[in-house]
N, C-alpha and C. Protein backbone atom coordinates (compact mmCIF):
# COMPACT_ATOMS: atom_id res chain seq x y z
N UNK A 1 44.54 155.89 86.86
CA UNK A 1 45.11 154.90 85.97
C UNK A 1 45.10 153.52 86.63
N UNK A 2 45.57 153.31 87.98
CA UNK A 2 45.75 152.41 88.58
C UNK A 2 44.52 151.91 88.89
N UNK A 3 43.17 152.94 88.81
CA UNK A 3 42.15 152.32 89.37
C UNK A 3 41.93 151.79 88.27
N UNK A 4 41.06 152.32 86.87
CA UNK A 4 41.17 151.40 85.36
C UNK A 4 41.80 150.05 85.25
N UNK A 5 42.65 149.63 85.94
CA UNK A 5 43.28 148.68 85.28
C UNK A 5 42.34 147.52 86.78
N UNK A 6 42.54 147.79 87.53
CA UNK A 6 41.63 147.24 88.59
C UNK A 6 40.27 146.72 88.00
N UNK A 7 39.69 147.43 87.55
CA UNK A 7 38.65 147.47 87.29
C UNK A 7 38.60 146.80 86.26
N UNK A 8 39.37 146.45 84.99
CA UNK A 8 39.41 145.65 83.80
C UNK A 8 39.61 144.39 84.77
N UNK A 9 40.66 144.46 85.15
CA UNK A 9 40.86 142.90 85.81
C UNK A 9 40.02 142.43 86.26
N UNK A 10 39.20 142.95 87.18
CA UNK A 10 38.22 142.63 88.18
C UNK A 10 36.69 141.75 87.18
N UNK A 11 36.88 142.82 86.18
CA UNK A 11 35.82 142.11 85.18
C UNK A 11 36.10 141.37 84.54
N UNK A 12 37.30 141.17 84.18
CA UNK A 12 37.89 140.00 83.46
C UNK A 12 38.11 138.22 84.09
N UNK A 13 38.15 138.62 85.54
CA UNK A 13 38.59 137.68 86.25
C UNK A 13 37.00 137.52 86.25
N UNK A 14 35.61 138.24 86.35
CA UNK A 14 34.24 137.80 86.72
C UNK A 14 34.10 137.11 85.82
N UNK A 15 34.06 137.50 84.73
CA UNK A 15 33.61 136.84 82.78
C UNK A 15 34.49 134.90 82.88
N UNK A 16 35.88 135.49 83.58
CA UNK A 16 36.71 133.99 83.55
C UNK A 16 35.78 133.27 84.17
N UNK A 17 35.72 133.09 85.50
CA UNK A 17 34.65 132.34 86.44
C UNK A 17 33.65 132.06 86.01
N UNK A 18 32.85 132.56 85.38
CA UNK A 18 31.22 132.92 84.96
C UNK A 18 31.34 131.59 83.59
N UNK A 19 32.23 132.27 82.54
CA UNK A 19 32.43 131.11 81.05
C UNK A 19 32.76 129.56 81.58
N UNK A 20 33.73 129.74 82.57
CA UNK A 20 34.33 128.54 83.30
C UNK A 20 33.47 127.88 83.91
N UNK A 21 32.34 128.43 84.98
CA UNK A 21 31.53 127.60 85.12
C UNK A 21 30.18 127.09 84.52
N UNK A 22 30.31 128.08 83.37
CA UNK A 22 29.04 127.75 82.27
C UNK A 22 29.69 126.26 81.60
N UNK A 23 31.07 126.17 81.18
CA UNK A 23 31.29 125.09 80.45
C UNK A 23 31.23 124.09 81.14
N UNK A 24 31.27 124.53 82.43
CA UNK A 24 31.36 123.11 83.44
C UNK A 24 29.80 122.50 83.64
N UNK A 25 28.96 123.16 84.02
CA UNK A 25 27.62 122.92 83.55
C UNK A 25 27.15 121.97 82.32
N UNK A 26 27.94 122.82 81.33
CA UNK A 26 27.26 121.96 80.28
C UNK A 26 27.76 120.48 80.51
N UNK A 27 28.92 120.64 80.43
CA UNK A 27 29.40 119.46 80.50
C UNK A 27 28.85 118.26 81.29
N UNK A 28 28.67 118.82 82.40
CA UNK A 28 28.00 118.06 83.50
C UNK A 28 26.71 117.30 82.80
N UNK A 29 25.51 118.26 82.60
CA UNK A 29 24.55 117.84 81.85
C UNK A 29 24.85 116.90 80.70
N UNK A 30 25.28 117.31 79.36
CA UNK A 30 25.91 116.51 78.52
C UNK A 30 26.27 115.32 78.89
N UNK A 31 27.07 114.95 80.08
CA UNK A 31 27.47 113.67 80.31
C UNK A 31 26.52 112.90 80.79
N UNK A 32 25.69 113.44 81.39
CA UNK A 32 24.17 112.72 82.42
C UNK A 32 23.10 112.27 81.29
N UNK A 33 23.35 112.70 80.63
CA UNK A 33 22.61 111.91 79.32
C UNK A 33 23.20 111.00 77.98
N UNK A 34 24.54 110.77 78.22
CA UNK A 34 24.93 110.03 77.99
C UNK A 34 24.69 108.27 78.39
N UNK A 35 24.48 107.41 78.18
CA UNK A 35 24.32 106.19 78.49
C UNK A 35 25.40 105.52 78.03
N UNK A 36 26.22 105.25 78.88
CA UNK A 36 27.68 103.78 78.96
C UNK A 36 26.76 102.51 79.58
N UNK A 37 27.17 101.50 78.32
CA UNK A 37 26.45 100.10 78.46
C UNK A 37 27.73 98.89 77.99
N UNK A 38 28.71 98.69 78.53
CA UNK A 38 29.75 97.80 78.11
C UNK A 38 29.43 96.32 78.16
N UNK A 39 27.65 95.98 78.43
CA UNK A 39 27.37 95.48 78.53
C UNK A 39 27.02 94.39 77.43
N UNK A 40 27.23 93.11 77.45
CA UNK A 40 27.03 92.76 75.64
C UNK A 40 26.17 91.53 75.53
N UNK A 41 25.20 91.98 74.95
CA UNK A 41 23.59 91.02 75.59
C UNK A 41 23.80 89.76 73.93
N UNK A 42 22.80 89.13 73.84
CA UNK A 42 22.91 88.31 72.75
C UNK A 42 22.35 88.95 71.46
N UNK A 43 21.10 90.19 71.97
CA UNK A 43 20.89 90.67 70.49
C UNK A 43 21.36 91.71 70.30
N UNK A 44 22.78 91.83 70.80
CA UNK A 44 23.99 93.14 70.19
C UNK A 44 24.78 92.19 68.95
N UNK A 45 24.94 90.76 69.26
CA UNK A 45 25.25 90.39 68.23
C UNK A 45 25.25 89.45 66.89
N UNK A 46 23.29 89.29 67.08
CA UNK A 46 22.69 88.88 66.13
C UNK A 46 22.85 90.08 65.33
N UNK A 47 22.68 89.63 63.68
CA UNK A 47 23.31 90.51 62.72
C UNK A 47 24.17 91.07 62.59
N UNK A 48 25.12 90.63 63.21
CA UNK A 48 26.89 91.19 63.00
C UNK A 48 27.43 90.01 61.89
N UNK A 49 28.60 90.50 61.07
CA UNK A 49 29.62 89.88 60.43
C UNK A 49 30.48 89.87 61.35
N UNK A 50 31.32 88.76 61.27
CA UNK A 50 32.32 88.42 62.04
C UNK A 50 33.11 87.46 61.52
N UNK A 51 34.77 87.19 61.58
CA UNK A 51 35.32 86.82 61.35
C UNK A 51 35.85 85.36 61.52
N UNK A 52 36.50 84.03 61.22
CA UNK A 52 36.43 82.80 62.38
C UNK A 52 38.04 82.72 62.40
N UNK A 53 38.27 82.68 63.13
CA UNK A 53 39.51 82.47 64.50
C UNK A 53 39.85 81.00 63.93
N UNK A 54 38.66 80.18 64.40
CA UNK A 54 39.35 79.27 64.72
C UNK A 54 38.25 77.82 63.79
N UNK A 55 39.15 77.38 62.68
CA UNK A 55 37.63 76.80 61.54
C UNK A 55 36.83 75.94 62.59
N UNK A 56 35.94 75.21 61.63
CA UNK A 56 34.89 74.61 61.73
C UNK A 56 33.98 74.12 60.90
N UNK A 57 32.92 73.30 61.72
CA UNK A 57 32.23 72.91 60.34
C UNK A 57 30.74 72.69 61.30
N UNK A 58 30.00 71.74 60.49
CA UNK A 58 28.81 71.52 61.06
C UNK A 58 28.41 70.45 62.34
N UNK A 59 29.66 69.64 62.44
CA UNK A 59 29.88 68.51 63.54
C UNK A 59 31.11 69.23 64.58
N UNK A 60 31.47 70.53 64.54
CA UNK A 60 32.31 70.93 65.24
C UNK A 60 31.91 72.29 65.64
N UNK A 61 32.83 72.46 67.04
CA UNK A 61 32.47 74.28 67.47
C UNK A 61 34.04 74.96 66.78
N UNK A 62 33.97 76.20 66.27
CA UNK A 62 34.91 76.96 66.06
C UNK A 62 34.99 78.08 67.19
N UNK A 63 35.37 79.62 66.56
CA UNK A 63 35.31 80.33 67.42
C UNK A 63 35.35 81.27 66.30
N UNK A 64 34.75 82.80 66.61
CA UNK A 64 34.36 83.64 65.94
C UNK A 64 34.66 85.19 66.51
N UNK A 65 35.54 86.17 65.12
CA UNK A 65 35.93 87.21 65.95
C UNK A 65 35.34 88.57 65.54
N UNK A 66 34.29 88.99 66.23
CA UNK A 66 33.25 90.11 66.18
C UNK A 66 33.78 91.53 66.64
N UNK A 67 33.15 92.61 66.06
CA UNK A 67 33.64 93.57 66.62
C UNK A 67 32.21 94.09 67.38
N UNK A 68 31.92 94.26 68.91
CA UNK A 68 30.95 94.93 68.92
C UNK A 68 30.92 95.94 69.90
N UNK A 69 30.30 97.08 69.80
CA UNK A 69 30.15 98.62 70.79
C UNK A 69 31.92 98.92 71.01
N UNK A 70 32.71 98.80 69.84
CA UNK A 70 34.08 99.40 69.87
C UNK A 70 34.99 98.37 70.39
N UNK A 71 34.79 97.13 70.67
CA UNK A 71 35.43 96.39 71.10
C UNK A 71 35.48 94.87 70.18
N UNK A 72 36.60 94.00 70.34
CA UNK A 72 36.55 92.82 69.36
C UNK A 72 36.35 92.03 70.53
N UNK A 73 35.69 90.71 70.20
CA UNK A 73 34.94 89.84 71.26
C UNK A 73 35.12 88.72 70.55
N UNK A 74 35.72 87.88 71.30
CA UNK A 74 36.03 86.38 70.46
C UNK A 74 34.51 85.49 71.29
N UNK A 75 33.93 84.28 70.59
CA UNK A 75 32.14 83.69 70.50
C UNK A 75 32.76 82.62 70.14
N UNK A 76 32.12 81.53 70.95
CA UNK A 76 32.28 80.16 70.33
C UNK A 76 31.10 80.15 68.91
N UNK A 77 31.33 79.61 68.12
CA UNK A 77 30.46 79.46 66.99
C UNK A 77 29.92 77.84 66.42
N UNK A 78 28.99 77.61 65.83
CA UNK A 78 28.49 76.58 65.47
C UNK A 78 27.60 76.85 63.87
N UNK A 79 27.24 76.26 63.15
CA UNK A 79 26.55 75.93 61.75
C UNK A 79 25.79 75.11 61.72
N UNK A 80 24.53 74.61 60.92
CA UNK A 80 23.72 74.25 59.96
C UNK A 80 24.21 74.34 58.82
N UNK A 81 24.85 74.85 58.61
CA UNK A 81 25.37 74.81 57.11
C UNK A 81 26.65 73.18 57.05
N UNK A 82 26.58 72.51 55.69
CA UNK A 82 27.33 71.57 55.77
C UNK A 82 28.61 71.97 54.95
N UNK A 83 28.94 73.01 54.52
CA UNK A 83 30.27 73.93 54.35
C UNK A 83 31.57 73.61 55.54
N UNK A 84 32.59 73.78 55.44
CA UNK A 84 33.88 73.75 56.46
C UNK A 84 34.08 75.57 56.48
N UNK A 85 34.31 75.82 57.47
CA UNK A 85 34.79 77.55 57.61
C UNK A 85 36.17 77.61 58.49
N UNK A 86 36.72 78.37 57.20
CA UNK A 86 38.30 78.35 57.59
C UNK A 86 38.54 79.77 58.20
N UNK A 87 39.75 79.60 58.81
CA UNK A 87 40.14 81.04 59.36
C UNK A 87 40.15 81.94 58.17
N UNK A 88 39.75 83.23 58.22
CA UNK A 88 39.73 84.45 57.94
C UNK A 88 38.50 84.41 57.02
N UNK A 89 37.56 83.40 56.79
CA UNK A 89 36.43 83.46 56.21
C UNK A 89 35.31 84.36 57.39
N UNK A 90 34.88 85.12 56.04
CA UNK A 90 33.34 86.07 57.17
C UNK A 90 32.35 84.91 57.08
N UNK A 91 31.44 85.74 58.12
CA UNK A 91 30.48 85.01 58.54
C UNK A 91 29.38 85.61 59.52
N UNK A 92 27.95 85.55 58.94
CA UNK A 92 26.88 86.00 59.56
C UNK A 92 25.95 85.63 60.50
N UNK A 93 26.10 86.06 61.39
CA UNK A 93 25.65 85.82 63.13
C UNK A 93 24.06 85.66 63.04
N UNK A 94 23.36 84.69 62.90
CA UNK A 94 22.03 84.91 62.94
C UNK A 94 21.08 84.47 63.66
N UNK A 95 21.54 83.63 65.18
CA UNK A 95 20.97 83.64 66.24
C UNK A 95 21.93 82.81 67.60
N UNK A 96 21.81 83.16 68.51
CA UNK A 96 22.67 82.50 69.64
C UNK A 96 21.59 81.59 70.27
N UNK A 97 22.69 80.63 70.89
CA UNK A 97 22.00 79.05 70.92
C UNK A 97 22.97 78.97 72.40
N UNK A 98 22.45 78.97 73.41
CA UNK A 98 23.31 78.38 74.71
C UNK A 98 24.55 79.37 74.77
N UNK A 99 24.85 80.40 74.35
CA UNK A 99 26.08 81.28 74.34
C UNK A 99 26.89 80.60 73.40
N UNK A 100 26.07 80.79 72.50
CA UNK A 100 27.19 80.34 71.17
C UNK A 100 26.50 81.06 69.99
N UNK A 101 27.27 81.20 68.73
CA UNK A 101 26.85 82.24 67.95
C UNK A 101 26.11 81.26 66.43
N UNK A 102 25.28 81.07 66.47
CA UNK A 102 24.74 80.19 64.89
C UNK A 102 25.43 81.19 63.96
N UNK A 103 26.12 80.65 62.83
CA UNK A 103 26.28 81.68 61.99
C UNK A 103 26.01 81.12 60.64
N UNK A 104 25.89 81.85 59.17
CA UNK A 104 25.95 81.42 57.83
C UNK A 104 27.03 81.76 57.28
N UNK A 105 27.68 81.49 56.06
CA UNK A 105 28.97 82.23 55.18
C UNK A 105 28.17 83.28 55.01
N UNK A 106 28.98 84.29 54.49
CA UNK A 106 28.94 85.62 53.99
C UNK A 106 27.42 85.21 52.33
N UNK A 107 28.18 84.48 52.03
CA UNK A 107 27.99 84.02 50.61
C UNK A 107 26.70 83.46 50.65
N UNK A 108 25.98 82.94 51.34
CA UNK A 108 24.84 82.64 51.57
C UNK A 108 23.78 83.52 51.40
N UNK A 109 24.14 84.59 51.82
CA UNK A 109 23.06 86.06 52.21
C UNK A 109 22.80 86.32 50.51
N UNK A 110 23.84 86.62 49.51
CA UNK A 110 23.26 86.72 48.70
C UNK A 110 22.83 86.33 47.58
């Protein structure tokens, strides 16, 4: 009797170890092919909508509040457009100029 129960354990405790280090494996792998880039280049945020912080117009810089790779990122902003852009107006990112964001109104696009 006493030996039976030995013997369950013994295999039970092998199977524990064995699953335990299979998941650890995967895991391992899984993560190694993962790519983390918190990195935020200028064409992550050409073609973003984004929000303005802080107005503006076409003789002035504002500031602009983007969401990008899970994070919100405040952008100095500038226009071509001869419109004024007030806070909480959207606005479309459509090329960076010296680390600044060119943008259009929303309303433009269509």
């Amino acid at each position: 009797m006493n030996y039976l129960i030995l013997v369950i354990a013994g295999i039970a405790i092998t199977i524990g170890i064995f699953v335990g280090a299979l998941i650890v494996w995967f895991i391992y792998f899984w993560r190694r092919r993962q790519i983390v880039d918190s990195l935020i280049k200028a064409e992550d945020i050409i073609g973003l909508y984004a929000t303005v912080e802080i107005p503006f117009n076409a003789d002035s810089k504002g500031k602009i509040r983007v969401n990008i790779k899970g994070s919100m990122v405040d952008v100095i902003a500038i226009t071509d457009e001869s419109r004024e852009f007030n806070s909480g107006d959207r606005v479309f990112i459509i090329q960076m100029r010296e680390n600044k964001a060119l943008v259009v109104s929303e309303d433009s696009l269509m």
